[in-house]
N, C-alpha and C. Protein backbone atom coordinates (compact mmCIF):
# COMPACT_ATOMS: atom_id res chain seq x y z
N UNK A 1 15.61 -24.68 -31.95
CA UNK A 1 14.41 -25.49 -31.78
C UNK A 1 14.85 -26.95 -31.91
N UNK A 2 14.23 -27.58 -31.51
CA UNK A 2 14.86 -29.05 -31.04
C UNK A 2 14.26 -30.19 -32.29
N UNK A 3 14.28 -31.26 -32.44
CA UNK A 3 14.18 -32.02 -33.99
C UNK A 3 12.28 -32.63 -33.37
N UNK A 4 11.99 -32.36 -31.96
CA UNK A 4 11.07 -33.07 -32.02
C UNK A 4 9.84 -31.83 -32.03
N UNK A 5 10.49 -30.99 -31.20
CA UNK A 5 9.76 -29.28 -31.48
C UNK A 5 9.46 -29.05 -32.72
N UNK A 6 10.34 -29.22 -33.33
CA UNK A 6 10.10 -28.91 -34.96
C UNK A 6 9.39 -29.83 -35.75
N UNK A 7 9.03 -30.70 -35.31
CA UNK A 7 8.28 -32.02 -35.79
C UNK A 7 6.65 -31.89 -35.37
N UNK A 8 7.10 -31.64 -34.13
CA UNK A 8 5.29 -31.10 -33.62
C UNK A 8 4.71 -29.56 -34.57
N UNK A 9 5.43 -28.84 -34.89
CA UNK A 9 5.20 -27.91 -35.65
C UNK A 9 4.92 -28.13 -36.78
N UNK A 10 5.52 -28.93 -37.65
CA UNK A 10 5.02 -29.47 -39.05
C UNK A 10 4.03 -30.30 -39.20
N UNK A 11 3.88 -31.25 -38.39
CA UNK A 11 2.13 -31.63 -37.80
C UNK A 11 1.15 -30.38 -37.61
N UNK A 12 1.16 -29.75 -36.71
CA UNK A 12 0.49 -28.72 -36.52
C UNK A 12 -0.24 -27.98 -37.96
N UNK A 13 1.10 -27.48 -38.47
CA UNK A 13 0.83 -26.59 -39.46
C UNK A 13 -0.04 -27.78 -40.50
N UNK A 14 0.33 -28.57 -41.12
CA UNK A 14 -0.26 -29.83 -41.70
C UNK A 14 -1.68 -30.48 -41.61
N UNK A 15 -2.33 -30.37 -40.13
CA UNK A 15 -3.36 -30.38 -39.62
C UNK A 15 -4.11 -29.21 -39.84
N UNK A 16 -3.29 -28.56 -39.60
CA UNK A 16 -4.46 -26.91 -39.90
C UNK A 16 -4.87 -26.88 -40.82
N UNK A 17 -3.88 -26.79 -41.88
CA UNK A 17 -3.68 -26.21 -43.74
C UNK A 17 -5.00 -27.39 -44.44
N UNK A 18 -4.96 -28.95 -43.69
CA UNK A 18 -6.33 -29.91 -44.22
C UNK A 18 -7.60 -29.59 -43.82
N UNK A 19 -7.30 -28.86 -42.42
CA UNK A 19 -8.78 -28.43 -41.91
C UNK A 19 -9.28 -27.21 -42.69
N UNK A 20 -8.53 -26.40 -42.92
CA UNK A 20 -8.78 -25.22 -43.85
C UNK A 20 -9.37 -25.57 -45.36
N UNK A 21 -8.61 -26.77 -45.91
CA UNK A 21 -9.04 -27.00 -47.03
C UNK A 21 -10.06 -27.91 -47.10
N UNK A 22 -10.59 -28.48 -46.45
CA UNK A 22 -11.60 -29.37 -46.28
C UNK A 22 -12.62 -28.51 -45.89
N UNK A 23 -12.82 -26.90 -45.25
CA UNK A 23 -13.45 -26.35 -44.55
C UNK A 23 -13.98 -25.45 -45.94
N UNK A 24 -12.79 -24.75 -46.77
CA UNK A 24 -13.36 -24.59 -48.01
C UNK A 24 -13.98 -25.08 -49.10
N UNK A 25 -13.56 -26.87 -49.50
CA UNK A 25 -14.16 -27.18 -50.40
C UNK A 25 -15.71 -27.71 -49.97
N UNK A 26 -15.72 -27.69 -48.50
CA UNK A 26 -17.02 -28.00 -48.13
C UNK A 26 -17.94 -27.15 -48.28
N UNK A 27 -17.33 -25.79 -48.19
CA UNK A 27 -18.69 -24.69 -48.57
C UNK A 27 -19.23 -24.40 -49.26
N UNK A 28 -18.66 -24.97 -50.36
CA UNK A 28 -19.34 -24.67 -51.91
C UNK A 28 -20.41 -25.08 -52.22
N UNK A 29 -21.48 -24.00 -52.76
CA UNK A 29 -23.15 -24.09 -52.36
C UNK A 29 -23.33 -25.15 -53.52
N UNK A 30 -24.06 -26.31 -53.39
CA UNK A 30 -24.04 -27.44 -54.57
C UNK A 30 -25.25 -26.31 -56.07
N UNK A 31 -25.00 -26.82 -57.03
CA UNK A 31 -26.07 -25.95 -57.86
C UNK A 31 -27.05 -26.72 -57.63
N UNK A 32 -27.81 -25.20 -58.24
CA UNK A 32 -29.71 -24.70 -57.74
C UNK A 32 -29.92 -24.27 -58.20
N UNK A 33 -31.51 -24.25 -58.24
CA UNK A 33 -32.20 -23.15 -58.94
C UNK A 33 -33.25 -22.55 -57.88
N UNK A 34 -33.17 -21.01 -57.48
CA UNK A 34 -34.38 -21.09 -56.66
C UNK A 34 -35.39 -19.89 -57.47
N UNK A 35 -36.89 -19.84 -57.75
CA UNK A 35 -37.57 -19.14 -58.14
C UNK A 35 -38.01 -18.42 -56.96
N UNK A 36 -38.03 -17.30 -57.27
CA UNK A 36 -38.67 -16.23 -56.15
C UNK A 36 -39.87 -14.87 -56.77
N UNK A 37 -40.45 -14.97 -55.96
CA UNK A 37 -41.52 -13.37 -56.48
C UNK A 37 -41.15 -12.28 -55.62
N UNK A 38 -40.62 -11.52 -56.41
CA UNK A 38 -39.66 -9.78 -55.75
C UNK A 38 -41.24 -8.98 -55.27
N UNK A 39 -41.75 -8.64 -54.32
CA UNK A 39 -42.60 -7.31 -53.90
C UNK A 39 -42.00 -6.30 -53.06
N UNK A 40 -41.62 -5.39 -54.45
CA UNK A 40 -40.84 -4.30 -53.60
C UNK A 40 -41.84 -3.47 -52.38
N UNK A 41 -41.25 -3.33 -51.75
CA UNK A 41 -41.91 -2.20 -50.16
C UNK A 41 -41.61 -0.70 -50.23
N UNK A 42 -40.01 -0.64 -50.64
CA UNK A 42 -40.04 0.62 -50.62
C UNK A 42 -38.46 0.56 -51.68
N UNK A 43 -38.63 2.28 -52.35
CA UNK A 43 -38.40 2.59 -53.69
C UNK A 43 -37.81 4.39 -53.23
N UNK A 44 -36.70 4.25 -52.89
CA UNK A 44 -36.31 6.01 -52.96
C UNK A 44 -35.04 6.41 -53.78
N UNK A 45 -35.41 7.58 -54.65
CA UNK A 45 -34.71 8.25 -55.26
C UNK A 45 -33.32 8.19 -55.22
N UNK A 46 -32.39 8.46 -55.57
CA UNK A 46 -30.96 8.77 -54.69
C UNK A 46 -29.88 9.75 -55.78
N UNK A 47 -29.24 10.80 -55.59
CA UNK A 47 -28.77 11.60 -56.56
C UNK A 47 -29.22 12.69 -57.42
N UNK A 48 -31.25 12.83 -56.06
CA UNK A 48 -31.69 13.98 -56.92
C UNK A 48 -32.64 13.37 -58.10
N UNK A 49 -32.72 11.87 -58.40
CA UNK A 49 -33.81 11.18 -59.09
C UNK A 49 -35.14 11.54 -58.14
N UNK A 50 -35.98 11.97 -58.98
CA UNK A 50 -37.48 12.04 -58.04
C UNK A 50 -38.16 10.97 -58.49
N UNK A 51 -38.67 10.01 -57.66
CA UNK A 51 -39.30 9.03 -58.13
C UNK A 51 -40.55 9.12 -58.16
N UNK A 52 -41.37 10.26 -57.97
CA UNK A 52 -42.61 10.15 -58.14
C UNK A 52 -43.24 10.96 -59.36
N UNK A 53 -41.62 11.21 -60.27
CA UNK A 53 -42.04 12.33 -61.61
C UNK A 53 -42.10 11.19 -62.54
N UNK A 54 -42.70 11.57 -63.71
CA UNK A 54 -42.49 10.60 -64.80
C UNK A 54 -41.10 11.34 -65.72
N UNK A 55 -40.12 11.59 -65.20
CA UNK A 55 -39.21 11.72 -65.93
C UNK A 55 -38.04 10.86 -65.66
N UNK A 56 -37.26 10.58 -66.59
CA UNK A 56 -36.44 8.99 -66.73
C UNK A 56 -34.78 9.72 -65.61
N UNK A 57 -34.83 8.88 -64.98
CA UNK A 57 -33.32 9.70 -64.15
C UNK A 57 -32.00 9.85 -65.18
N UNK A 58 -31.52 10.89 -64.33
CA UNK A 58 -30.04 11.31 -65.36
C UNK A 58 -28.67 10.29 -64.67
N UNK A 59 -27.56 10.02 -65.85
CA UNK A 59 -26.47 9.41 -65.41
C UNK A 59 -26.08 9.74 -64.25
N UNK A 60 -26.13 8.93 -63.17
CA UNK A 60 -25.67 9.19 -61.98
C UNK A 60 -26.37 9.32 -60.58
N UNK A 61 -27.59 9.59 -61.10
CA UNK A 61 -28.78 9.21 -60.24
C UNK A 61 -28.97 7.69 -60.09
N UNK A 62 -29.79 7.67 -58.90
CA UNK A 62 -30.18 5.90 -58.87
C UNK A 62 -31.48 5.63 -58.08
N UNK A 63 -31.10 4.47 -57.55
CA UNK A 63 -32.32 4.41 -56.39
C UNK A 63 -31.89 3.03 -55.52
N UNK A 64 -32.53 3.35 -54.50
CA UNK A 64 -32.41 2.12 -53.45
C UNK A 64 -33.76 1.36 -52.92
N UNK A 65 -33.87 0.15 -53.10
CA UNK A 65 -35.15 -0.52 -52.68
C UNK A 65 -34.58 -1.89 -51.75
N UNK A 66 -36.04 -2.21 -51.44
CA UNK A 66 -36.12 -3.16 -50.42
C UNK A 66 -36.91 -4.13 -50.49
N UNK A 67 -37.68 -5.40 -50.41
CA UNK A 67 -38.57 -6.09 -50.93
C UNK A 67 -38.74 -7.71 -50.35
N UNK A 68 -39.59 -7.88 -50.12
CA UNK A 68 -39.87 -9.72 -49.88
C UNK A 68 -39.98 -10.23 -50.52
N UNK A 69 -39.51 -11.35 -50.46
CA UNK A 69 -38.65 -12.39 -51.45
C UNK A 69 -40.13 -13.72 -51.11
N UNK A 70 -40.52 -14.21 -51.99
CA UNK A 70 -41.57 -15.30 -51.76
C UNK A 70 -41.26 -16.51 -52.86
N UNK A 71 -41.37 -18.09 -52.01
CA UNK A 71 -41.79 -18.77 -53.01
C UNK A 71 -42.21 -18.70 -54.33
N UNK A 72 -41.67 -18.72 -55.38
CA UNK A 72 -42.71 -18.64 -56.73
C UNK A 72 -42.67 -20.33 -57.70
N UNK A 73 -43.74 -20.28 -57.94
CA UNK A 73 -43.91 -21.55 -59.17
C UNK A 73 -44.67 -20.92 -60.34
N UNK A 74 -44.16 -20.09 -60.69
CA UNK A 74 -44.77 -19.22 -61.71
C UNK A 74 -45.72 -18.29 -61.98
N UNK A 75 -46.94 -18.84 -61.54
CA UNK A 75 -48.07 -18.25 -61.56
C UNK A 75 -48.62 -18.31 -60.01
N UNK A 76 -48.04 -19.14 -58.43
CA UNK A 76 -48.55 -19.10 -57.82
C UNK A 76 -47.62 -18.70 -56.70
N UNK A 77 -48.18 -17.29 -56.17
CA UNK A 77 -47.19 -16.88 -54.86
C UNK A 77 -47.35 -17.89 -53.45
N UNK A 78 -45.86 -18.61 -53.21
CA UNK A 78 -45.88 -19.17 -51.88
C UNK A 78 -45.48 -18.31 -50.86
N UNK A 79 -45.21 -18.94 -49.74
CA UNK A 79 -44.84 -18.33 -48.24
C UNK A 79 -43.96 -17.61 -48.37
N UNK A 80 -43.27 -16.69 -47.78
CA UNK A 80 -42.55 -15.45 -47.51
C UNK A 80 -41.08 -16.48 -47.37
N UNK A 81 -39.78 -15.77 -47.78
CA UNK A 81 -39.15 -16.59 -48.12
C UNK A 81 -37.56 -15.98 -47.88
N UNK A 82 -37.94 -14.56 -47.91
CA UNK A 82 -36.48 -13.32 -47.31
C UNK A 82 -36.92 -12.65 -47.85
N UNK A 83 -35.53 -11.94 -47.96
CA UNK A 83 -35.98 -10.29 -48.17
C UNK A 83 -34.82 -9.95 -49.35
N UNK A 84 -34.50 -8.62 -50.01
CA UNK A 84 -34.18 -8.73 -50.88
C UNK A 84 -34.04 -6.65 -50.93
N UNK A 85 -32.45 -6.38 -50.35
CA UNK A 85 -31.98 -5.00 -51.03
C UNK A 85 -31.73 -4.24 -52.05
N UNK A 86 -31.35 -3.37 -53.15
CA UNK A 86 -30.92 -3.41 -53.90
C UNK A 86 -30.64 -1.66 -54.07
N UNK A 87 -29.28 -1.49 -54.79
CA UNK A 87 -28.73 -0.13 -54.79
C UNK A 87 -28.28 -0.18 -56.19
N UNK A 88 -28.56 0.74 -57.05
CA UNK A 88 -28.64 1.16 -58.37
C UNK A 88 -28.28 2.41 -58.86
N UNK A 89 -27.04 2.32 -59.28
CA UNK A 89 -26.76 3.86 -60.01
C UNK A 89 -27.13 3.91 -61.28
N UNK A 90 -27.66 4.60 -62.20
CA UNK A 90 -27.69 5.02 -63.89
C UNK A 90 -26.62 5.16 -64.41
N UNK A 91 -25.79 4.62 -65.29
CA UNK A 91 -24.62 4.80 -66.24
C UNK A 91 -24.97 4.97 -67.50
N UNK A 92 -26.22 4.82 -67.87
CA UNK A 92 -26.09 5.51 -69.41
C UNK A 92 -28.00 5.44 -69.67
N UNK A 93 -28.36 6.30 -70.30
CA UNK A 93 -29.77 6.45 -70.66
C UNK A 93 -30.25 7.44 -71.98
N UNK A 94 -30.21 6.24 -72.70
CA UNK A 94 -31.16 6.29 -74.33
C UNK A 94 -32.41 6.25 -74.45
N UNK A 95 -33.02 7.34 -74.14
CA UNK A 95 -34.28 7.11 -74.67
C UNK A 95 -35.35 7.54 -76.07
N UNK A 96 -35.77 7.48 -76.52
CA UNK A 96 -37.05 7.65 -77.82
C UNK A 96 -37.83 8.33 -77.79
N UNK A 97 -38.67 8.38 -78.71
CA UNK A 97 -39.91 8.40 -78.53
C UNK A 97 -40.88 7.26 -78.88
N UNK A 98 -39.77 6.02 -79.01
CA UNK A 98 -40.48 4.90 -79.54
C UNK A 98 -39.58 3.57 -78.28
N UNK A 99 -38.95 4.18 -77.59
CA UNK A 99 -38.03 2.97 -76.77
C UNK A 99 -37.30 3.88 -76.05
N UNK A 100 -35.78 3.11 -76.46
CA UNK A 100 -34.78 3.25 -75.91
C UNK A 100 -34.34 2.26 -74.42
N UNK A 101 -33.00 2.78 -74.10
CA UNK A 101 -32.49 1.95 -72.70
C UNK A 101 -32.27 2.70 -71.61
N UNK A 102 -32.17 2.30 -70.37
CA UNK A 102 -31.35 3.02 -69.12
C UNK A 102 -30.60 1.93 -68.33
N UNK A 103 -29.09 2.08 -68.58
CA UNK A 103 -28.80 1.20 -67.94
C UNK A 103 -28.31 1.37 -66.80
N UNK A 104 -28.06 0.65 -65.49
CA UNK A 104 -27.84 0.50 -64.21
C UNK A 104 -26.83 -0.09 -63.82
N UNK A 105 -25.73 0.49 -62.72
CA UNK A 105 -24.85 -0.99 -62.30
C UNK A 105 -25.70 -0.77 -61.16
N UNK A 106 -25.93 -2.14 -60.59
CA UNK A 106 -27.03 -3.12 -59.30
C UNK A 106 -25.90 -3.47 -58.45
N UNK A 107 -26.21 -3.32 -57.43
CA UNK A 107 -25.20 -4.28 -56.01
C UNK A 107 -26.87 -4.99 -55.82
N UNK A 108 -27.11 -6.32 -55.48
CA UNK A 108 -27.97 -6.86 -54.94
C UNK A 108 -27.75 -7.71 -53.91
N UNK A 109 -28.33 -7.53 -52.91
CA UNK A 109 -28.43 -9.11 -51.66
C UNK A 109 -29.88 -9.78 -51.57
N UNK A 110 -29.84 -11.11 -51.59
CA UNK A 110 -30.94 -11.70 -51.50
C UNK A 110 -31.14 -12.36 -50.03
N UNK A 111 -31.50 -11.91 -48.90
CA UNK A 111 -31.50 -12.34 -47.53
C UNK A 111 -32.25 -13.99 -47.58
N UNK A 112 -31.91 -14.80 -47.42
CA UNK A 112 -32.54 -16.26 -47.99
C UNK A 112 -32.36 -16.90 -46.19
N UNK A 113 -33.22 -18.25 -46.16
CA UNK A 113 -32.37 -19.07 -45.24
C UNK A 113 -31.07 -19.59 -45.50
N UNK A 114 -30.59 -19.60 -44.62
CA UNK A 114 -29.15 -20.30 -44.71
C UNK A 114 -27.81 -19.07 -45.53
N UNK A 115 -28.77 -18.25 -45.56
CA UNK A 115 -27.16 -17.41 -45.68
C UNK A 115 -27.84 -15.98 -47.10
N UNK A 116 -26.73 -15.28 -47.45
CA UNK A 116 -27.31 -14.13 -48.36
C UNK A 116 -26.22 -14.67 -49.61
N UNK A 117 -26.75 -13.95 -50.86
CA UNK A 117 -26.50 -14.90 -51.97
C UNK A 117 -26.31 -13.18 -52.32
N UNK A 118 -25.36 -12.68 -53.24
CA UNK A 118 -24.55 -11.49 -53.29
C UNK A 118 -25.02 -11.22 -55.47
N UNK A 119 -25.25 -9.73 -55.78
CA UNK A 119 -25.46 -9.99 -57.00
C UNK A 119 -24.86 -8.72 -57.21
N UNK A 120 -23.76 -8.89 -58.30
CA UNK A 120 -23.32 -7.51 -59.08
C UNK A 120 -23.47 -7.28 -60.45
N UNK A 121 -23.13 -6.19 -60.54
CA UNK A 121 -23.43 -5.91 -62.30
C UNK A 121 -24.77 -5.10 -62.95
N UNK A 122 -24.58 -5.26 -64.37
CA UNK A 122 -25.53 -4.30 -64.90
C UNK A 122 -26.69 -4.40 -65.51
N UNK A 123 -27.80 -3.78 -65.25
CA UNK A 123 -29.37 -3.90 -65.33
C UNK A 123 -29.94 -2.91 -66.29
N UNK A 124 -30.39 -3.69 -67.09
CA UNK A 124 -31.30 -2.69 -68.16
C UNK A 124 -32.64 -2.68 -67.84
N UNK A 125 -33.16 -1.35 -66.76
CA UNK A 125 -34.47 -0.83 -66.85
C UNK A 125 -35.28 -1.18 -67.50
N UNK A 126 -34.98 -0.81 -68.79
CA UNK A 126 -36.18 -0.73 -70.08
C UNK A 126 -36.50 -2.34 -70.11
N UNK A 127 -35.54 -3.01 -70.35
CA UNK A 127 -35.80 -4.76 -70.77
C UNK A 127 -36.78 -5.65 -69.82
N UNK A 128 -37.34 -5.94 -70.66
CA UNK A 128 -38.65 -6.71 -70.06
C UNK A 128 -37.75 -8.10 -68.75
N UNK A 129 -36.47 -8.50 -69.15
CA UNK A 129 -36.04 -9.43 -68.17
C UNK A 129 -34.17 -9.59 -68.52
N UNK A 130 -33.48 -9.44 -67.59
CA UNK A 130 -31.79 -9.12 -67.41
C UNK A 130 -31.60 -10.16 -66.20
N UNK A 131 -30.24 -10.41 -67.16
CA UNK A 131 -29.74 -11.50 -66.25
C UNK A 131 -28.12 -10.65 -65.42
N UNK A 132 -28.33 -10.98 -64.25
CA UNK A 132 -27.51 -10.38 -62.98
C UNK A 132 -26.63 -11.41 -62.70
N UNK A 133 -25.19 -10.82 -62.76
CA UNK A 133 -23.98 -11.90 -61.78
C UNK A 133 -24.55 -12.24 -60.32
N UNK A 134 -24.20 -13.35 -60.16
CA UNK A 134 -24.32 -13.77 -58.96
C UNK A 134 -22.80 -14.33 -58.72
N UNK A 135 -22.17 -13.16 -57.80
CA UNK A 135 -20.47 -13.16 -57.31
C UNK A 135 -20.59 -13.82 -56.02
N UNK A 136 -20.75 -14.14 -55.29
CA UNK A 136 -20.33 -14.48 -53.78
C UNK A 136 -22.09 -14.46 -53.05
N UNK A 137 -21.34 -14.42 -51.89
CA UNK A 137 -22.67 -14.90 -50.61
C UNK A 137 -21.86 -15.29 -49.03
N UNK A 138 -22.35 -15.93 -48.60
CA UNK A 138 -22.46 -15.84 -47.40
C UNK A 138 -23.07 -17.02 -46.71
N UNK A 139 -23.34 -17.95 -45.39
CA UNK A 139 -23.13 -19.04 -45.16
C UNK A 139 -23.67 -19.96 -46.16
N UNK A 140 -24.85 -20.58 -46.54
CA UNK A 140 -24.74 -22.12 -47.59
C UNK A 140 -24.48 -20.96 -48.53
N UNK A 141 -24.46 -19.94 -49.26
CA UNK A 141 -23.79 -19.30 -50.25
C UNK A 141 -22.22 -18.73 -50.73
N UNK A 142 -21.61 -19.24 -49.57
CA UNK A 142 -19.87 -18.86 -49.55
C UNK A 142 -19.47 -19.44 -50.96
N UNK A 143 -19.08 -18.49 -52.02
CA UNK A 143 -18.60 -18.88 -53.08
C UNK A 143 -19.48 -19.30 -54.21
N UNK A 144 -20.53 -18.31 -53.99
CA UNK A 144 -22.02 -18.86 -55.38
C UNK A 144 -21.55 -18.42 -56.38
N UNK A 145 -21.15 -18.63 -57.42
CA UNK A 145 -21.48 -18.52 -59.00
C UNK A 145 -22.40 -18.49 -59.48
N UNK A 146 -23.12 -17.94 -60.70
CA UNK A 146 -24.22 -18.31 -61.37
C UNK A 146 -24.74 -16.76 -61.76
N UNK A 147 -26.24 -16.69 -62.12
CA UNK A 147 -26.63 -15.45 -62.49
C UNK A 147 -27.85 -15.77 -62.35
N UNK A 148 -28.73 -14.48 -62.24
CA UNK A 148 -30.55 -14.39 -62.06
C UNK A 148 -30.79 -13.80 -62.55
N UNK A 149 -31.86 -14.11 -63.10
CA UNK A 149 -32.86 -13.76 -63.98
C UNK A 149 -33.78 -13.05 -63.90
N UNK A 150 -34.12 -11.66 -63.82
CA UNK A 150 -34.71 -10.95 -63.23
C UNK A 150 -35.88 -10.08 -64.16
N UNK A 151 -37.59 -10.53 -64.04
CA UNK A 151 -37.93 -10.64 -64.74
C UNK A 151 -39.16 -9.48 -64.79
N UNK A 152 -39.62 -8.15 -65.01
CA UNK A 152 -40.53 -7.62 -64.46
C UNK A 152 -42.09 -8.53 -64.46
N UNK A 153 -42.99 -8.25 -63.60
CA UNK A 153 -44.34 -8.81 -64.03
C UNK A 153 -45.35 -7.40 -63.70
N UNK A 154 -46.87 -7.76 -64.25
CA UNK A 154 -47.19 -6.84 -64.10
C UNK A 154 -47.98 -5.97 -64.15
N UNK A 155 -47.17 -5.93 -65.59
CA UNK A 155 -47.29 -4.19 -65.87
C UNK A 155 -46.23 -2.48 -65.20
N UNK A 156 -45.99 -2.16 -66.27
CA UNK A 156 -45.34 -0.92 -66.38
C UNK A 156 -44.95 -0.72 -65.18
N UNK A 157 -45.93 -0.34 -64.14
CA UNK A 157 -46.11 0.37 -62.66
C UNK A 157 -45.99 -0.67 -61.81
N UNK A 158 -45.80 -1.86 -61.71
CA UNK A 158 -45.84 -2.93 -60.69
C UNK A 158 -44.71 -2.74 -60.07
N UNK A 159 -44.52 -3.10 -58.97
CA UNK A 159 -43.62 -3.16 -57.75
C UNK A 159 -43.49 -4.46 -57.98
N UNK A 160 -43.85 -5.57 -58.44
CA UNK A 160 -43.50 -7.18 -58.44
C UNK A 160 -42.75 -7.31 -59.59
N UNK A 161 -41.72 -8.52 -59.25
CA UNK A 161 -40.84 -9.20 -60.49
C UNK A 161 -40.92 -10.69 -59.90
N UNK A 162 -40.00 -11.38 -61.01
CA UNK A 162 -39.60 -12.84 -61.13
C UNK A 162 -38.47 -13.15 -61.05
N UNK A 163 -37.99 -13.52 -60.06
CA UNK A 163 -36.37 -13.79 -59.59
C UNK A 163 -36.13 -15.28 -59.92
N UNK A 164 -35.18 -15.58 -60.75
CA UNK A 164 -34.92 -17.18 -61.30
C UNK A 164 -33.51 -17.09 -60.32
N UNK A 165 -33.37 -18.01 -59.53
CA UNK A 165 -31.84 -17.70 -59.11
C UNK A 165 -30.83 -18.84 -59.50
N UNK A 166 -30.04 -18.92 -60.24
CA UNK A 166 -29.30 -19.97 -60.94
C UNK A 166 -28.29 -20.20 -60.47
N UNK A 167 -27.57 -20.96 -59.26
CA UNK A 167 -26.55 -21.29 -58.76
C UNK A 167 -25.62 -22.43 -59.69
N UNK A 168 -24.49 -22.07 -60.42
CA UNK A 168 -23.54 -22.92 -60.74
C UNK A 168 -22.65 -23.92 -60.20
N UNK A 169 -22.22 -23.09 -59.04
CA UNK A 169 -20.87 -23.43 -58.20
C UNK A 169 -21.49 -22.61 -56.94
């Protein structure tokens, strides 16, 4: 290869390697906070959990839901806002006759504008409000950090919650 061949090549590569890194540190979602109101749609069993018994599922059972994601300012539902998956296995379940826990590992996606915001980790049923990793995402979410706050409202039987979404990084 010739001294000027090889010169255009180390440019090249040089040019790329800044565009790449300028292309990554640009994606990083600035921190946020977004409040959302969860109305689940639909709620099915998975592993042989029956969801329409009142009995608490066994380790290994789960469930899969689906839900619209809305504006929230606390007390007042805004405009429709995405949507919102979620897949749940049981890993351990204590219960009472006065309490107890069931806990869950959660995969969550929050379908948002501008991109899906990615949530892993583990969810305690019983607890009135659990805070969820927020690992990764997808376009303004490439590389989210942070965790949500996930809050039932209600009552017992409600299909609605309170999504705090806390972007770090």
């Amino acid at each position: 290869m010739s001294g000027k061949r090889r010169a255009l090549v180390v440019v090249i590569a040089a040019t790329v390697a800044v565009m790449i890194g300028a292309a990554v540190s640009s994606a990083a979602p600035k921190p946020q906070t977004i409040s959302l109101l969860e109305v689940d749609n639909s709620f099915v069993g998975t592993g042989g959990f029956p969801t329409t018994s009142n009995a608490p599922p066994a380790v290994g059972q789960g469930f899969v839901s689906t839900g619209v994601l809305y504006k929230w300012a606390g007390t007042k539902k805004g405009a429709a806002y995405g949507n919102i998956r979620v897949v749940c296995t049981v890993t351990s379940v204590n219960l009472t006759n006065t309490g107890g826990t069931i806990w869950t590992s959660c995969d969550v996606s929050f379908f948002l504008p501008g991109g899906v915001i990615a949530l892993s980790g583990p969810l305690n049923l019983t607890a009135p409000s659990s805070n969820v990793p927020v690992v990764g995402g997808n376009g303004a979410y490439v590389g989210a950090e942070g965790v949500v706050n996930h809050r039932n409202i209600g009552g017992e039987n409600s299909s609605t919650s309170a999504d705090v979404i806390h972007i770090t990084n």
